[in-house]
N, C-alpha and C. Protein backbone atom coordinates (compact mmCIF):
# COMPACT_ATOMS: atom_id res chain seq x y z
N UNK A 1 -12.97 13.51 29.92
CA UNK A 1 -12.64 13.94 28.58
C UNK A 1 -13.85 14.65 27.99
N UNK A 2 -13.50 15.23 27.30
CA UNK A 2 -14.81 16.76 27.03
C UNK A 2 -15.04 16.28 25.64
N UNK A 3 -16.25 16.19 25.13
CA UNK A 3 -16.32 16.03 23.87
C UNK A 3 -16.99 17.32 23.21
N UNK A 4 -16.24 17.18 21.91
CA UNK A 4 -16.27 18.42 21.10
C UNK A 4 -17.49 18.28 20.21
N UNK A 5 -18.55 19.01 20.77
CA UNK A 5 -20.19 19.11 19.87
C UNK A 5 -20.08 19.64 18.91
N UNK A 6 -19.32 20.48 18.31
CA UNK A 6 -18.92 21.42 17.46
C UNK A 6 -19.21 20.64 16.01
N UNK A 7 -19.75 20.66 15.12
CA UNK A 7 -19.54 20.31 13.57
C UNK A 7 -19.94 18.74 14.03
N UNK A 8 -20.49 18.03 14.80
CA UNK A 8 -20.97 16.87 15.35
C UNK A 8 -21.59 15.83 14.41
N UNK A 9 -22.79 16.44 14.01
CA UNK A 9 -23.60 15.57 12.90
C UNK A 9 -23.09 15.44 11.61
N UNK A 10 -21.89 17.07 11.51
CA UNK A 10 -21.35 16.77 10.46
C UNK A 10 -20.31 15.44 10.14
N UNK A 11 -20.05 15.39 11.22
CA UNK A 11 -18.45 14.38 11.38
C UNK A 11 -19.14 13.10 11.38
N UNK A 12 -19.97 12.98 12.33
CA UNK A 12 -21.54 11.84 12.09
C UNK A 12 -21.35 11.04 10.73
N UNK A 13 -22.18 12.17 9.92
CA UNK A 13 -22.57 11.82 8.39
C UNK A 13 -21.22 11.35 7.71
N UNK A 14 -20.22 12.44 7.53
CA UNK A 14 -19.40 12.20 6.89
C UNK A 14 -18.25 10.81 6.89
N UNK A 15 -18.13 10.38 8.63
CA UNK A 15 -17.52 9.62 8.62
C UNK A 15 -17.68 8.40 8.01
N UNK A 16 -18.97 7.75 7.53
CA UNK A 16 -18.89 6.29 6.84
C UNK A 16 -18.00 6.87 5.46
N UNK A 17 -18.73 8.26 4.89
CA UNK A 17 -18.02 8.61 3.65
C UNK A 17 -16.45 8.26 3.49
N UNK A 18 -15.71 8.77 4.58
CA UNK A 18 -14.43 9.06 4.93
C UNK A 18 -13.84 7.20 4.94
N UNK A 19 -14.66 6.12 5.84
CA UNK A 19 -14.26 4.96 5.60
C UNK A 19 -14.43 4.41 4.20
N UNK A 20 -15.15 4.59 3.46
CA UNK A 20 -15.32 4.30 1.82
C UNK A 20 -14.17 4.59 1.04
N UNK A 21 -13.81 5.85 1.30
CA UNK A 21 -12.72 6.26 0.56
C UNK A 21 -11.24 5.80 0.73
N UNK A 22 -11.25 5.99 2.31
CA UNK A 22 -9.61 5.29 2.40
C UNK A 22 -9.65 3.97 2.09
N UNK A 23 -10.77 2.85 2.09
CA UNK A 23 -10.88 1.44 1.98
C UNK A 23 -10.54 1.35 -0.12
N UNK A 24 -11.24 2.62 -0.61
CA UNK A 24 -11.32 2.64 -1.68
C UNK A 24 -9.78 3.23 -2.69
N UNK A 25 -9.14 3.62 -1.93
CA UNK A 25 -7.86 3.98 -2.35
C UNK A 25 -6.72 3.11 -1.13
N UNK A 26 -7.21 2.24 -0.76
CA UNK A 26 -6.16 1.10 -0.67
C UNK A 26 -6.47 -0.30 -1.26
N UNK A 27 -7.28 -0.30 -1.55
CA UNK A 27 -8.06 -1.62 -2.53
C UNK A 27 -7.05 -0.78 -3.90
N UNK A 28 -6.90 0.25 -3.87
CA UNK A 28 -7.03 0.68 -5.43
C UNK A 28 -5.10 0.72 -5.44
N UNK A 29 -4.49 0.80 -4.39
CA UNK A 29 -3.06 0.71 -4.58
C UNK A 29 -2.52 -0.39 -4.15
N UNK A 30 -2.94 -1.32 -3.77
CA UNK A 30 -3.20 -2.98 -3.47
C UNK A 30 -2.94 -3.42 -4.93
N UNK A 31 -3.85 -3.27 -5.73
CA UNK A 31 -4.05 -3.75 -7.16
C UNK A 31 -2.77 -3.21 -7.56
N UNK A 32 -2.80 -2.09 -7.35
CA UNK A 32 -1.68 -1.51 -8.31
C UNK A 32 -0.46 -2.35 -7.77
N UNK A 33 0.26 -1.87 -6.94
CA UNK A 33 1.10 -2.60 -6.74
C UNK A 33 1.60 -4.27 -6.78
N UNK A 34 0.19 -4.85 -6.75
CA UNK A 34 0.20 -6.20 -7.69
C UNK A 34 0.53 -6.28 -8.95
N UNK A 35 -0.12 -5.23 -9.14
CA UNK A 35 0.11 -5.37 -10.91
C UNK A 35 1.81 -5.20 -11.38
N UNK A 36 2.60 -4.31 -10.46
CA UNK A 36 3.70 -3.84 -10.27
C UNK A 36 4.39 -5.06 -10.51
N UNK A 37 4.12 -5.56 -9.01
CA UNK A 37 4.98 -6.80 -8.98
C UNK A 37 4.83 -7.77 -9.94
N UNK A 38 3.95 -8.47 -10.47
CA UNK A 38 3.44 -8.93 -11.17
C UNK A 38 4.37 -9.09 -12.97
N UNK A 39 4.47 -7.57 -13.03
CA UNK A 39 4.99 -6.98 -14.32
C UNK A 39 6.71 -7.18 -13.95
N UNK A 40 6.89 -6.69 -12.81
CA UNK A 40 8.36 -6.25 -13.12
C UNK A 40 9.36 -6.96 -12.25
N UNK A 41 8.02 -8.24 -11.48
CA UNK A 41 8.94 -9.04 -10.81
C UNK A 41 8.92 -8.56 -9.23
N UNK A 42 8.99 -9.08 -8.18
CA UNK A 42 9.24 -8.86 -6.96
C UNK A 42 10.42 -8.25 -6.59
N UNK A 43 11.63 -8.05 -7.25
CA UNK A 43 13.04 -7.55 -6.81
C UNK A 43 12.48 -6.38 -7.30
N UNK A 44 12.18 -5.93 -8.28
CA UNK A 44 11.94 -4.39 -8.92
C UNK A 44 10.64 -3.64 -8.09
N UNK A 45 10.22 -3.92 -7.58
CA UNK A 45 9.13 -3.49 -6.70
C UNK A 45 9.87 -3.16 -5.66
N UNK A 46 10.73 -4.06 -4.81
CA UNK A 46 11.27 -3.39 -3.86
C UNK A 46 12.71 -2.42 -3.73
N UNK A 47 13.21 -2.77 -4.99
CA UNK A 47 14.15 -1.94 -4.83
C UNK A 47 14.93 -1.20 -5.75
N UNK A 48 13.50 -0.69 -6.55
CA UNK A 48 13.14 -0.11 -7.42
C UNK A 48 13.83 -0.07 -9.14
N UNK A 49 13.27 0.25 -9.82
CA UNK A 49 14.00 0.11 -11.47
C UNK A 49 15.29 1.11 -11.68
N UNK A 50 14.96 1.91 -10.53
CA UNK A 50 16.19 3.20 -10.51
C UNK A 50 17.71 2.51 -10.55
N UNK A 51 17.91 1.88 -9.70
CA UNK A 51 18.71 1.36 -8.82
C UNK A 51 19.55 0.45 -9.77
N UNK A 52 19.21 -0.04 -10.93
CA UNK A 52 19.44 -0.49 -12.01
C UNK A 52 19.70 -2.09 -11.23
N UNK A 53 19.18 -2.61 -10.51
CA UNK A 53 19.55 -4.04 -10.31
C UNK A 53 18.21 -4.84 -10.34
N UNK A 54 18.54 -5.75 -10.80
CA UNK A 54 17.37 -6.69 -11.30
C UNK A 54 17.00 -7.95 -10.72
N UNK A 55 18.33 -7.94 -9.52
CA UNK A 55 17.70 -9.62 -8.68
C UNK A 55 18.65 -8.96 -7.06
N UNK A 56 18.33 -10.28 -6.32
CA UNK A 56 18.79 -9.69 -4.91
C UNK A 56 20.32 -10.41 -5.23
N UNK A 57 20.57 -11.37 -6.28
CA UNK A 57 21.55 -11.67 -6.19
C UNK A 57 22.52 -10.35 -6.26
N UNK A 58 22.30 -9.74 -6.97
CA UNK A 58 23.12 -8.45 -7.74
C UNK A 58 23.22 -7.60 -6.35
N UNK A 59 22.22 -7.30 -6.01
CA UNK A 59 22.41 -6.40 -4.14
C UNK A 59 23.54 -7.16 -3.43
N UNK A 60 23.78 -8.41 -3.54
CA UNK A 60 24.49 -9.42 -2.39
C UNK A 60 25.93 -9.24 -3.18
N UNK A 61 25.68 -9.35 -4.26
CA UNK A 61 27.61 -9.36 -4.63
C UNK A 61 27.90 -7.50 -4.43
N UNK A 62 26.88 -6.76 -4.96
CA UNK A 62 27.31 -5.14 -4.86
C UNK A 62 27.81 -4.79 -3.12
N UNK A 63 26.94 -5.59 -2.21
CA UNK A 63 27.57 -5.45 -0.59
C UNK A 63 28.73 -5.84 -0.58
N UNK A 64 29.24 -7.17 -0.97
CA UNK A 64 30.42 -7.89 -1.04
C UNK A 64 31.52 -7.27 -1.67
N UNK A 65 31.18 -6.65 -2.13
CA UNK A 65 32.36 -5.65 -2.99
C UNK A 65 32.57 -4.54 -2.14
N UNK A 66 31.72 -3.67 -1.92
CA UNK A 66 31.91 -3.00 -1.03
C UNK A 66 32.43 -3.42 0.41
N UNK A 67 32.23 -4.54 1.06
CA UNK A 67 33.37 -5.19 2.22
C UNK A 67 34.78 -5.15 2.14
N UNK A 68 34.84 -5.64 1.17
CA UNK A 68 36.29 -5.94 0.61
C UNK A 68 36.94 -4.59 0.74
């Protein structure tokens, strides 16, 4: 396998930068999405405020209806 010298020291340097940041914008949507859940409850996090349902009970009778 051939390694690419090209831009080398650059990729070097930059890469701790590059681990800071993605560590730093998933720490940072971690929170958020805690905070999400947190606020609006675990059912609304996953299946969103759009959707207008507010518990999984409500998903389980909306399937059931649709069986029928």
């Amino acid at each position: 396998m051939k390694i690419n010298k090209k831009y080398f020291l650059i990729r070097l340097i930059t890469s701790p930068l590059k681990l800071i940041f993605l560590l730093f914008w998933y720490v940072l949507f971690s929170v958020l999405k805690t905070f999400q859940w947190v606020i609006y409850g675990g059912d609304e996090v996953i299946f969103g405020k759009d959707l207008e349902r507010n518990t999984v009970g409500e998903l389980i009778k909306e399937v059931q209806k649709l069986r029928i």
